[in-house]
C-alpha atoms as a PDB file:
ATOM      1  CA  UNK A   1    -234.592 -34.112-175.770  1.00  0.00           C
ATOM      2  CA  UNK A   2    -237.176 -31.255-176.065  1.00  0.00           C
ATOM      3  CA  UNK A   3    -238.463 -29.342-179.410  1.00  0.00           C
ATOM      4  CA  UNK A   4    -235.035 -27.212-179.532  1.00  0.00           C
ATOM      5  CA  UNK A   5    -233.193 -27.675-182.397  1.00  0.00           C
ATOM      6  CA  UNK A   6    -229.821 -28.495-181.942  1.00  0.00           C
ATOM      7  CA  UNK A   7    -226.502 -26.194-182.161  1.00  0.00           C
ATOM      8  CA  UNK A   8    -224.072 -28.365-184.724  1.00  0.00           C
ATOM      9  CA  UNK A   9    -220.645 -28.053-184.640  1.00  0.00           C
ATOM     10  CA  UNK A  10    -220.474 -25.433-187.344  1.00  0.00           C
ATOM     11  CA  UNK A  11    -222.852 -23.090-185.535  1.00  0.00           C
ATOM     12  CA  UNK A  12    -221.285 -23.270-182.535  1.00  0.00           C
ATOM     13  CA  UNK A  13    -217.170 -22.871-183.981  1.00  0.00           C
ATOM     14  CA  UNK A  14    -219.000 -19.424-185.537  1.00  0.00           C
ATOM     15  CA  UNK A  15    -220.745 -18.459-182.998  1.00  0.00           C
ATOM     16  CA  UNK A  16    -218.839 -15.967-180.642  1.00  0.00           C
ATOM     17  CA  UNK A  17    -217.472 -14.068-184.247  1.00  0.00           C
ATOM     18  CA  UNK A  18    -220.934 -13.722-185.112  1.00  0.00           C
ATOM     19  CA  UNK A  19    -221.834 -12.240-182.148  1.00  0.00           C
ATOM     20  CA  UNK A  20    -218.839 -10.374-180.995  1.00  0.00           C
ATOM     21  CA  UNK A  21    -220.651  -7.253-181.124  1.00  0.00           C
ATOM     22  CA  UNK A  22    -223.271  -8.668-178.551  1.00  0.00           C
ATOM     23  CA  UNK A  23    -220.012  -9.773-176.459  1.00  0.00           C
ATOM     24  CA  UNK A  24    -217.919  -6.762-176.179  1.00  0.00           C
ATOM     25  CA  UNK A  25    -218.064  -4.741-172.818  1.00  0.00           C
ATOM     26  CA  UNK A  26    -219.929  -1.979-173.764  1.00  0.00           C
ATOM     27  CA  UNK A  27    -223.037  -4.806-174.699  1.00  0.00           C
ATOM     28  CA  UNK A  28    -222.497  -6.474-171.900  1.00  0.00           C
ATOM     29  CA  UNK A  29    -221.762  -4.230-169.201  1.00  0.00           C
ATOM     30  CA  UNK A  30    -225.119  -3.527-167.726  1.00  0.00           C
ATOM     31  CA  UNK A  31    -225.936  -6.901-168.644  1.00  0.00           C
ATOM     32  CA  UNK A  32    -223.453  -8.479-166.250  1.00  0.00           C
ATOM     33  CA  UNK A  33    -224.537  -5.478-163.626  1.00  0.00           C
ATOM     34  CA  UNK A  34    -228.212  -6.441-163.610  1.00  0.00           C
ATOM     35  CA  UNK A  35    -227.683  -9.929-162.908  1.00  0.00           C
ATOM     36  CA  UNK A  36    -224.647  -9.679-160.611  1.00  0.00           C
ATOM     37  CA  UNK A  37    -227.222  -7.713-158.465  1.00  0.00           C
ATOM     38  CA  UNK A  38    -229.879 -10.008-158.229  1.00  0.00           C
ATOM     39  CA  UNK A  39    -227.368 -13.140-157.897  1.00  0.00           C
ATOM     40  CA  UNK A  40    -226.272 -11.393-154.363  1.00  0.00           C
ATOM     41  CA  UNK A  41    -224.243 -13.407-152.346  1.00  0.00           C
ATOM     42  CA  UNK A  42    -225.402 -16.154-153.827  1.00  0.00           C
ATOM     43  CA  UNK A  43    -225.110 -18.722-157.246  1.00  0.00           C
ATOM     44  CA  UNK A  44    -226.546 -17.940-160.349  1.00  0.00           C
ATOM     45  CA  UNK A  45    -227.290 -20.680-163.260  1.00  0.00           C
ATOM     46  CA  UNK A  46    -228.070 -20.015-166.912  1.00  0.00           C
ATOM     47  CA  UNK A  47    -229.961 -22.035-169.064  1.00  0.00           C
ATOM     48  CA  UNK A  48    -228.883 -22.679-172.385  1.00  0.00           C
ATOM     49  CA  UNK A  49    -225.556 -20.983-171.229  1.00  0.00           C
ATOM     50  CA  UNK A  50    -224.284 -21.544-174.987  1.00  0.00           C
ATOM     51  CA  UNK A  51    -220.608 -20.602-174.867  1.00  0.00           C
ATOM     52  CA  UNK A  52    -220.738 -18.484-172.273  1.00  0.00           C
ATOM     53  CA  UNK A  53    -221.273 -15.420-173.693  1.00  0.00           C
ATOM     54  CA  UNK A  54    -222.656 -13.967-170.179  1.00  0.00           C
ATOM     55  CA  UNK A  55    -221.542 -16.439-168.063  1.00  0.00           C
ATOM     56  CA  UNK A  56    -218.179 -16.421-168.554  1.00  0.00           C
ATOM     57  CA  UNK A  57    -217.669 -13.078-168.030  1.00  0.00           C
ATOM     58  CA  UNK A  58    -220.219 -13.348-165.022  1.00  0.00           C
ATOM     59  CA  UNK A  59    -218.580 -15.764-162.869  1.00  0.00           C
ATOM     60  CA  UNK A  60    -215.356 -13.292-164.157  1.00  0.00           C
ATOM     61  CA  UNK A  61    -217.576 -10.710-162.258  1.00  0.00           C
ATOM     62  CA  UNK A  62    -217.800 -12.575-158.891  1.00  0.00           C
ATOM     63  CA  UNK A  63    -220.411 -14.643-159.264  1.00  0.00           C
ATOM     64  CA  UNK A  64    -220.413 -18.460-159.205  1.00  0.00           C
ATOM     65  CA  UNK A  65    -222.194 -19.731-162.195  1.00  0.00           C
ATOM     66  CA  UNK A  66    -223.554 -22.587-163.299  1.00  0.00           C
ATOM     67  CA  UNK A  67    -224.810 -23.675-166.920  1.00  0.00           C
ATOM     68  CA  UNK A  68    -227.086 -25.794-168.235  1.00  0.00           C
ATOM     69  CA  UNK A  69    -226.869 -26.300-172.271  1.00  0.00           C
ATOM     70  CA  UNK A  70    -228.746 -28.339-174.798  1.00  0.00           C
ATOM     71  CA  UNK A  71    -225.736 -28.885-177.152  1.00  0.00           C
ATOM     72  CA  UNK A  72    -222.216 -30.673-176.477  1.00  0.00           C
ATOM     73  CA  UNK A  73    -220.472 -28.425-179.206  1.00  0.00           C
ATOM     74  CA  UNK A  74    -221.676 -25.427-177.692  1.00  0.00           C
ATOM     75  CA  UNK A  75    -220.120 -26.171-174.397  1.00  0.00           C
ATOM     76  CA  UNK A  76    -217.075 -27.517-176.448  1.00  0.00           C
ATOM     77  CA  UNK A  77    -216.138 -23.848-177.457  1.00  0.00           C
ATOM     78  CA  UNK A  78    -217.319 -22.579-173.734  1.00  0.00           C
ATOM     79  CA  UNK A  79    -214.163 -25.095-172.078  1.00  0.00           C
ATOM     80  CA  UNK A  80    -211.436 -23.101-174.438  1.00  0.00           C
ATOM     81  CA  UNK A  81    -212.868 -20.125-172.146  1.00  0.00           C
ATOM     82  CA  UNK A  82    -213.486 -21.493-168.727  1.00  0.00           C
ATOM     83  CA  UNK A  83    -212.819 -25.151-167.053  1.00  0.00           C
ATOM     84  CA  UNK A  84    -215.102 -27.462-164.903  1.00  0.00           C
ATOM     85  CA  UNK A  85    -214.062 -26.750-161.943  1.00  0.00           C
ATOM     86  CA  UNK A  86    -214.521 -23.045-162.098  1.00  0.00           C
ATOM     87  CA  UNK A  87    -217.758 -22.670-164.322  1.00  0.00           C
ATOM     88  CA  UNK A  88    -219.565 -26.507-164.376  1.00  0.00           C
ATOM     89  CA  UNK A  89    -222.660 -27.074-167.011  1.00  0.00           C
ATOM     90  CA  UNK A  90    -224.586 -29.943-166.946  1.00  0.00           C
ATOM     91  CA  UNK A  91    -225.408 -31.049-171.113  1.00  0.00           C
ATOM     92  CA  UNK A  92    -229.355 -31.133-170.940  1.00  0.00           C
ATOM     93  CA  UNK A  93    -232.592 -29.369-171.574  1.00  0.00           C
ATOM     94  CA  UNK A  94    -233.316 -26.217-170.031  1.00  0.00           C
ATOM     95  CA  UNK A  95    -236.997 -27.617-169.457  1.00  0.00           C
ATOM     96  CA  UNK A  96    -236.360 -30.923-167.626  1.00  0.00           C
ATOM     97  CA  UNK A  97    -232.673 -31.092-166.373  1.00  0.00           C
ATOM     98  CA  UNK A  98    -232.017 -30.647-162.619  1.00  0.00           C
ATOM     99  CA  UNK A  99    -228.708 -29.746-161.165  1.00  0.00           C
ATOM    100  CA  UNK A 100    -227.758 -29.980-157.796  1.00  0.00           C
ATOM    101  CA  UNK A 101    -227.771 -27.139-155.077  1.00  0.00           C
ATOM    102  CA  UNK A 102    -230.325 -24.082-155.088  1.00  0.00           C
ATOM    103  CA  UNK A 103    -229.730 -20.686-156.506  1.00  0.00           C
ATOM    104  CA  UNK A 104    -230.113 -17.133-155.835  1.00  0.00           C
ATOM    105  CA  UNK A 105    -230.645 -16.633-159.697  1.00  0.00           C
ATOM    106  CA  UNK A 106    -231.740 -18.444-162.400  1.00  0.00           C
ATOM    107  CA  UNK A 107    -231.748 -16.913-166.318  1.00  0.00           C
ATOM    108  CA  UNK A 108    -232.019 -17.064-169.394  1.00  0.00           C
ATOM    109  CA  UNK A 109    -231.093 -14.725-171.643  1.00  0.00           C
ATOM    110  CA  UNK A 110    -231.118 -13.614-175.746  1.00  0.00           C
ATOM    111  CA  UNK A 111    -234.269 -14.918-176.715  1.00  0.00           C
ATOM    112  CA  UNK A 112    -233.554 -18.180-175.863  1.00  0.00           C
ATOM    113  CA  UNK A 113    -236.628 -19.573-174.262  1.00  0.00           C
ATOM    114  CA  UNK A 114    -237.995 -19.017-177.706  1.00  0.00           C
ATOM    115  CA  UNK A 115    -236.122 -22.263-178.655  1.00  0.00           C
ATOM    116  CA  UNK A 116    -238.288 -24.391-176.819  1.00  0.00           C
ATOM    117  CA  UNK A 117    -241.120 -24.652-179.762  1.00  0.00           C
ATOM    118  CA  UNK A 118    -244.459 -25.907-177.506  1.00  0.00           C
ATOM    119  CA  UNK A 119    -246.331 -23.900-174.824  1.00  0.00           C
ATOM    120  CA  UNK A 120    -246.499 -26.651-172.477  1.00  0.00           C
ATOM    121  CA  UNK A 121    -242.148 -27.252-172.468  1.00  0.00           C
ATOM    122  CA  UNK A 122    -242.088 -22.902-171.732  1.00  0.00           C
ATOM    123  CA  UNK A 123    -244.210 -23.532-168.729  1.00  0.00           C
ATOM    124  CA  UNK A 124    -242.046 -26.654-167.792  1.00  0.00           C
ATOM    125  CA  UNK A 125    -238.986 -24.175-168.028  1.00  0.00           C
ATOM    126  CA  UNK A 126    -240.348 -21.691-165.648  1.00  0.00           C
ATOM    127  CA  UNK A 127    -241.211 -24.847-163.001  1.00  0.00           C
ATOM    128  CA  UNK A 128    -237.683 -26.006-163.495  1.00  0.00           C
ATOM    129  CA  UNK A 129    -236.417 -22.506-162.611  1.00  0.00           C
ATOM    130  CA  UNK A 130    -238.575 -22.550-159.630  1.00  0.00           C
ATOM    131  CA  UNK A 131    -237.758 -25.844-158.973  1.00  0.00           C
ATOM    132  CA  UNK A 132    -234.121 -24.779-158.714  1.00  0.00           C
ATOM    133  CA  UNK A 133    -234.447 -21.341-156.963  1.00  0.00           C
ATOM    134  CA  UNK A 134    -234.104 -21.014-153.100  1.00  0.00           C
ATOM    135  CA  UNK A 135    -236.665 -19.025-151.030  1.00  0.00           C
ATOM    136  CA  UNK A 136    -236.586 -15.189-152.476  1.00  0.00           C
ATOM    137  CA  UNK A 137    -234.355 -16.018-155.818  1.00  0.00           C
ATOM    138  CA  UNK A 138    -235.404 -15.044-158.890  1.00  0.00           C
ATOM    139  CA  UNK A 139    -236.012 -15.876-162.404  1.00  0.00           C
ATOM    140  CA  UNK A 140    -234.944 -13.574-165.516  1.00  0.00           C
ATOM    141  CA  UNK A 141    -235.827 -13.927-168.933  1.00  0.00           C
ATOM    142  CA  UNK A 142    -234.646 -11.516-171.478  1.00  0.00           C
ATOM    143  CA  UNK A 143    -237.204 -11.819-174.656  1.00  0.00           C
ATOM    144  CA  UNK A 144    -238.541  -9.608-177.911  1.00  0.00           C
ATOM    145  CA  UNK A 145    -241.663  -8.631-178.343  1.00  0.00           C
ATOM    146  CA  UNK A 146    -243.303 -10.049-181.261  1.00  0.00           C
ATOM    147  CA  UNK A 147    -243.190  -7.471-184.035  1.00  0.00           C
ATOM    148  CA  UNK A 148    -247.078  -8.274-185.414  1.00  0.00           C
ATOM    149  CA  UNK A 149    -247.601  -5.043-185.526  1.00  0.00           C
ATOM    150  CA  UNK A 150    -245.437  -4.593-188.567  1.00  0.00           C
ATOM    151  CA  UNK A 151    -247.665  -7.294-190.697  1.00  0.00           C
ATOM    152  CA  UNK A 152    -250.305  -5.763-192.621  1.00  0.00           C
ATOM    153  CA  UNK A 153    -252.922  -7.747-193.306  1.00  0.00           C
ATOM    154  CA  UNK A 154    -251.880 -10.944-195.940  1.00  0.00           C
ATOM    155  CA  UNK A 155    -247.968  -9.998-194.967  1.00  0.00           C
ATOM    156  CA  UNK A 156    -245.935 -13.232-192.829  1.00  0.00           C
ATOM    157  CA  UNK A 157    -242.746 -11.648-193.056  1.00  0.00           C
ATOM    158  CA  UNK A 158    -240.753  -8.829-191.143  1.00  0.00           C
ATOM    159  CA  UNK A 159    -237.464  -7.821-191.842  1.00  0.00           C
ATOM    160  CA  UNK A 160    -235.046  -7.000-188.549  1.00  0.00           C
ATOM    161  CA  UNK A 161    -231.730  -6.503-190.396  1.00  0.00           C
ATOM    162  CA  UNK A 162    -230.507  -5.447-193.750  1.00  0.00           C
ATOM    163  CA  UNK A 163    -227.141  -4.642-193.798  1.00  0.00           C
ATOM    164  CA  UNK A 164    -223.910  -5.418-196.065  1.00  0.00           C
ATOM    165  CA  UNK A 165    -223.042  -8.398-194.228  1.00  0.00           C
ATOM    166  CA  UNK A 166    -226.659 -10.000-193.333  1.00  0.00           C
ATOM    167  CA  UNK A 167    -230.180  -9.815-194.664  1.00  0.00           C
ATOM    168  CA  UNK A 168    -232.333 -11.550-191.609  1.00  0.00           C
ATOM    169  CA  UNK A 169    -235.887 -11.351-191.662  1.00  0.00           C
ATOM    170  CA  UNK A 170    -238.489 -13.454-189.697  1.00  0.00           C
ATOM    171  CA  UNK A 171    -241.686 -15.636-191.283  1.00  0.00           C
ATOM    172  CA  UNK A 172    -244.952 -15.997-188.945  1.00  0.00           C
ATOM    173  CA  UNK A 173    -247.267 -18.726-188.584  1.00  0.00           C
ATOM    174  CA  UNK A 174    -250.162 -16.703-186.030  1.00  0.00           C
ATOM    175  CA  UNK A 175    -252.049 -19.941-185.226  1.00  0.00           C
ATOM    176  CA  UNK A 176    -249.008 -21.783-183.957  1.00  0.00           C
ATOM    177  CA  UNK A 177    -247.021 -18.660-182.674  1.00  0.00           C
ATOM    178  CA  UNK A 178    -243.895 -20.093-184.479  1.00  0.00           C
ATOM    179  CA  UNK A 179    -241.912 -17.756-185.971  1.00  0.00           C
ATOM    180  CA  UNK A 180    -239.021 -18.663-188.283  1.00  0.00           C
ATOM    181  CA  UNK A 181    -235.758 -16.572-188.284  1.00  0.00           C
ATOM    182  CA  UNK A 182    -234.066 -16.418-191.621  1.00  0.00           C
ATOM    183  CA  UNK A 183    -230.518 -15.356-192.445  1.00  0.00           C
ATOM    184  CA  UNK A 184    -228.315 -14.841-195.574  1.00  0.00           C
ATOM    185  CA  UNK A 185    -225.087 -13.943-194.125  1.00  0.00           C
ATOM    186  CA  UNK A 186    -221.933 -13.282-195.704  1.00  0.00           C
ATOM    187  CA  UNK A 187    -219.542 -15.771-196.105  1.00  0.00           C
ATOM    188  CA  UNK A 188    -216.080 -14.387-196.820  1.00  0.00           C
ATOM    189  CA  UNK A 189    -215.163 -12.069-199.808  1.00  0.00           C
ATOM    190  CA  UNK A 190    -216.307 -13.834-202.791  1.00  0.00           C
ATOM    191  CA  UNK A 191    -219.552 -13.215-202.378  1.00  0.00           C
ATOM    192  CA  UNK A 192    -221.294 -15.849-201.349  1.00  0.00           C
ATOM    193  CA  UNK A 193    -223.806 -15.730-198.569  1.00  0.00           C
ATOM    194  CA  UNK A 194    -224.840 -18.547-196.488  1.00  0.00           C
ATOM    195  CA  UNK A 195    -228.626 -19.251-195.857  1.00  0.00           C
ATOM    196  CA  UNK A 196    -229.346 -20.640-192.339  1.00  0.00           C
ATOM    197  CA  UNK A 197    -232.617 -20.742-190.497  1.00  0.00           C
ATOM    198  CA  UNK A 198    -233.968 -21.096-186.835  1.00  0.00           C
ATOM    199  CA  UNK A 199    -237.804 -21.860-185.457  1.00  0.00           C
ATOM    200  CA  UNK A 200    -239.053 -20.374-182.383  1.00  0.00           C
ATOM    201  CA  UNK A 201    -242.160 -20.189-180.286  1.00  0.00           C
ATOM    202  CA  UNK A 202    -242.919 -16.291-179.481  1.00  0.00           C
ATOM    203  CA  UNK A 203    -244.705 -15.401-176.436  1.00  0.00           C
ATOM    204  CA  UNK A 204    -246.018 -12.302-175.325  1.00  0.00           C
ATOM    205  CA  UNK A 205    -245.269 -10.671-171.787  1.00  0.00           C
ATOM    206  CA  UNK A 206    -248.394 -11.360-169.986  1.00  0.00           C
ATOM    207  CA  UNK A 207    -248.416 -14.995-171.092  1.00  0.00           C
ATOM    208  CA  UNK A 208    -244.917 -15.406-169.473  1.00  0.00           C
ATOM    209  CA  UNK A 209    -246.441 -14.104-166.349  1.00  0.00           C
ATOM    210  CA  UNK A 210    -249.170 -16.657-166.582  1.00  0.00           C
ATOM    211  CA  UNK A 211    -246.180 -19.004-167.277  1.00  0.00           C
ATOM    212  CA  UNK A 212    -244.671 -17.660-164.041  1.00  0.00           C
ATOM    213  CA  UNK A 213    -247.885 -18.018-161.911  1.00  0.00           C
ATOM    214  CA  UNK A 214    -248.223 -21.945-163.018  1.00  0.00           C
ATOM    215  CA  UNK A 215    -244.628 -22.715-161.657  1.00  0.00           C
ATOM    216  CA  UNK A 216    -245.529 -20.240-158.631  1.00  0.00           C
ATOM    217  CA  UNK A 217    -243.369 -17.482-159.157  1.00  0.00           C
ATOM    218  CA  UNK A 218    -244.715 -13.484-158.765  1.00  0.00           C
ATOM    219  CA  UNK A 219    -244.197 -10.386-161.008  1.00  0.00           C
ATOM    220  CA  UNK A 220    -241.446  -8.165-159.650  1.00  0.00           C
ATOM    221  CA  UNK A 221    -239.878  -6.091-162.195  1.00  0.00           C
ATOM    222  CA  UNK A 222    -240.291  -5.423-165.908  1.00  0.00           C
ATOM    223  CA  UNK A 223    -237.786  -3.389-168.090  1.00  0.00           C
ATOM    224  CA  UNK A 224    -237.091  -2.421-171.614  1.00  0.00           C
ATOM    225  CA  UNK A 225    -233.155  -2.753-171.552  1.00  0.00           C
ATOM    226  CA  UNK A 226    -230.843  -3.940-169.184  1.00  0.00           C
ATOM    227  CA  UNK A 227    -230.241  -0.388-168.147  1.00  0.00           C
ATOM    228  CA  UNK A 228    -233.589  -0.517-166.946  1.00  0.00           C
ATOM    229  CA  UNK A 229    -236.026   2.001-168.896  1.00  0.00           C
ATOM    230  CA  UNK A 230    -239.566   1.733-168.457  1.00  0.00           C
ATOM    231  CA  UNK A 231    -241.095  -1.021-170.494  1.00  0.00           C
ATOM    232  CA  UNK A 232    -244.013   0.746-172.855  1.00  0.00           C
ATOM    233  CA  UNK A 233    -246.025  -0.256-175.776  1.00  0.00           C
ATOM    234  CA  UNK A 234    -242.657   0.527-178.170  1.00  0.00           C
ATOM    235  CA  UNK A 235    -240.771  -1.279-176.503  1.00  0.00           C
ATOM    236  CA  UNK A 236    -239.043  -4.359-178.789  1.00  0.00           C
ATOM    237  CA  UNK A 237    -238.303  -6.901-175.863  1.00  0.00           C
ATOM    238  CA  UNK A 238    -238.479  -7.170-172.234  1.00  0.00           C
ATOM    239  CA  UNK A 239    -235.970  -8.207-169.370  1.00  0.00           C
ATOM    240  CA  UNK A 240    -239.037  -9.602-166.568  1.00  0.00           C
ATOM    241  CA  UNK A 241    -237.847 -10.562-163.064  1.00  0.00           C
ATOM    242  CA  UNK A 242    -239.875 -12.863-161.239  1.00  0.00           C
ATOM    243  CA  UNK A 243    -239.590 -14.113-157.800  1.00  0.00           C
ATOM    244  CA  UNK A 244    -240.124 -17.315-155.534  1.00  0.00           C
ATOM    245  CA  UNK A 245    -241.984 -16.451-152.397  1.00  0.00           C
ATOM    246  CA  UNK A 246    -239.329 -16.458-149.436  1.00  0.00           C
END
């Protein structure tokens, strides 16, 4: 068990209807077009793989996929979608657990390596990707940038969504680099919102590239989208590909 907090039931029954707008085609589309190119010929596994929100429709594209998730209710509501036998996910940590085989692709997408709260279980993550990539595979995280930039000085909080439905803003704590996502969402039509909250560990780019270099991976590619536009100073988040040496 590592620092990520755990997907209950109730999170995870909610999950794809929250998110439906991240799962439609259009979202995904050049999602499921980056990585299908980098997975080749070859197998592709996802940590945290959730319920399946990319894989699914991934190994829908062509390309075998395996998963590796923290939480059994998650990959409860992924088996209403897909079976063993045609996507398999091992229940584990993304930092530690080892599956069998070696991939063309390994990654991890939506902010996710955020969940794991220390510095030293990100840099295990990146050895375990390495540890399950073949000669020449690569790794891809898809990550924010951390918005300090928007805190004036005695400010902790940043807003990233106010809308009818869902207020969500995000508390800092700059000496750990844990940031705390908040949500009031709205929770049918009587008016009642529900109040949920999530911890993460930011990172910035060039640490992950430090990260990389530890588990002995190199700098490839860095993008702003998954459509690929150049990654500036503006940018929000990053997709970063690094690679094993063949």
């Amino acid at each position: 068990m590592t620092s990520s907090e755990l997907w209950t039931h109730e999170t995870a029954e909610r999950y794809d209807a929250e998110e439906s707008e991240m799962s439609s085609a259009a979202a995904l589309g050049p999602t499921l077009a980056f990585l299908a190119e980098l997975a080749g010929d070859g197998r592709a596994l996802e940590f945290a793989i959730g319920t399946g929100r990319v894989g699914v429709p991934l190994r829908e594209h062509g390309v075998p996929v395996v998963g590796i998730e923290l939480s059994e209710h998650m990959v409860a509501v992924l088996r209403r979608k897909a079976d063993e036998d045609v996507l398999p996910v091992v229940v584990g940590d993304m930092a530690t657990t080892v599956v069998p085989g070696a991939f063309s692709l390994v990654y991890l997408v939506y902010n996710t390596i955020s969940n794991l709260l220390t510095q030293d279980e990100q840099v295990e993550c990146f050895r375990n990707a390495a540890r399950h990539l073949a000669p020449g595979g690569r790794f891809v995280i898809e990550l924010g940038v951390p918005p300090l930039r928007f805190l004036p000085p005695g400010q902790v909080a940043v807003p990233f969504d106010v809308s009818e439905n869902h207020l969500g803003f995000d508390t800092f704590d700059l000496v750990e680099q844990i940031l705390v996502s908040h949500h009031f969402t709205r929770d049918g039509d009587d008016g009642h919102y529900r109040r949920d909250n999530s911890r993460h560990r930011y990172a910035w780019p060039a640490e992950l590239d430090l990260m990389a270099r530890i588990a002995g991976l190199e700098p490839e590619r860095r993008v702003a989208d998954w459509d690929g536009a150049p990654f500036t100073q503006d940018s929000a988040k990053h997709i970063s590909v690094w690679r094993k040496p063949a």
